[in-house]
Protein backbone atom coordinates (compact mmCIF):
# COMPACT_ATOMS: atom_id res chain seq x y z
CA UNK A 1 -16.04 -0.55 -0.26
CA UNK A 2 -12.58 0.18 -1.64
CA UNK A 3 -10.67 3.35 -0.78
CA UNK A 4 -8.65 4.08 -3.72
CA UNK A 5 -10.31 4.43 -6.69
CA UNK A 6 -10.21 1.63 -9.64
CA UNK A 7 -9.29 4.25 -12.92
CA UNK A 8 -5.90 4.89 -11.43
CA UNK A 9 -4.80 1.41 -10.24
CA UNK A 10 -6.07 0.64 -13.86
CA UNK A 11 -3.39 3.23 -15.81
CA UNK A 12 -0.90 1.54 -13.18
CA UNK A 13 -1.21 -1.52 -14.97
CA UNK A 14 -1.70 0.35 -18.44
CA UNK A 15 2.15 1.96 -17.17
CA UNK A 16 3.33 -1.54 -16.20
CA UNK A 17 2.73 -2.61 -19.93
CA UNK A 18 -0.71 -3.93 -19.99
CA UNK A 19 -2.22 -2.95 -23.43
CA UNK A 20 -6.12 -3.90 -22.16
CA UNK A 21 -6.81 -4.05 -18.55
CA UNK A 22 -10.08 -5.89 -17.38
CA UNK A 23 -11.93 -4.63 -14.47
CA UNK A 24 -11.97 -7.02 -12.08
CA UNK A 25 -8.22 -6.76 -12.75
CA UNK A 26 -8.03 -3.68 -11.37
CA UNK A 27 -10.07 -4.18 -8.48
CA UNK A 28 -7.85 -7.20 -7.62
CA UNK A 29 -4.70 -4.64 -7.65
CA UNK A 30 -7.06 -2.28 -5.78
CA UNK A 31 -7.65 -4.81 -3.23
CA UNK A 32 -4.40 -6.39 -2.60
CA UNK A 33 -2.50 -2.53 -2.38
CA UNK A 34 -5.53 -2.01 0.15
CA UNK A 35 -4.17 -4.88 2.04
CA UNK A 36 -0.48 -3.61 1.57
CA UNK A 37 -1.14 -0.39 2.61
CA UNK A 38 -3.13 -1.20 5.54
CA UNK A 39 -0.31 -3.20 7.24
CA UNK A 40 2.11 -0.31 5.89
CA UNK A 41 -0.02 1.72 8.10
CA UNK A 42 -0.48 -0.28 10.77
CA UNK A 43 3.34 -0.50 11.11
CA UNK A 44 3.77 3.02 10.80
CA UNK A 45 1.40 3.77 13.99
CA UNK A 46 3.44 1.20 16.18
CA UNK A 47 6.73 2.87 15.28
CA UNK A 48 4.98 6.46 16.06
CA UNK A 49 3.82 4.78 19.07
CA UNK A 50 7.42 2.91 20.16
CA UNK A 51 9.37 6.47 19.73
CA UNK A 52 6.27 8.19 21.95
CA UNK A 53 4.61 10.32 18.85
CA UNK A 54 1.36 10.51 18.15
CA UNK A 55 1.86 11.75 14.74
CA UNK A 56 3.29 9.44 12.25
CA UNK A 57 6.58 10.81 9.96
CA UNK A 58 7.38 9.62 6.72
CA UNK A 59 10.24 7.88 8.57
CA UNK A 60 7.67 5.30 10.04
CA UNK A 61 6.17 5.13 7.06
CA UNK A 62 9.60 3.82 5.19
CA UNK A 63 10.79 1.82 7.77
CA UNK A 64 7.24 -0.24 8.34
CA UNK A 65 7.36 -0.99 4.45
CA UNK A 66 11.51 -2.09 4.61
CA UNK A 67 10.07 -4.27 7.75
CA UNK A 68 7.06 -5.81 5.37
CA UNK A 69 9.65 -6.60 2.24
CA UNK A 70 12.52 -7.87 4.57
CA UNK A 71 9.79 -10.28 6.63
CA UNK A 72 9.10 -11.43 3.00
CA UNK A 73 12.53 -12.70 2.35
């Protein structure tokens, strides 16, 4: 079951330009930042976890996403 809810990924797309958005548009966008997020996250907790935190700071959270868009390059 998805975790962020489908109305506000849909006014995303409505922002983005999209004058109709279908459904199963949405949940595709709802899915995929799911996925995004996820290894966001999962980056963020080994960062915590190399500079011995427990608690994750926005810091991790920024540099985990700049090391998901560089790897993409």
């Amino acid at each position: 079951m998805a975790k962020l809810p489908v109305a506000p990924v849909a006014r995303i797309l409505k922002e983005a330009g999209a004058e109709r958005v279908s459904e199963k548009a949405a949940k595709a966008l709802v899915e995929a930042l799911e996925e995004i997020a996820m290894e966001i996250a999962k980056g963020a907790v080994e960062l915590a976890k190399h500079a011995n935190r427990k608690t994750v700071k926005e810091e991790d959270v920024r540099m985990a996403l700049k090391m998901i868009v560089n790897k993409g390059e």
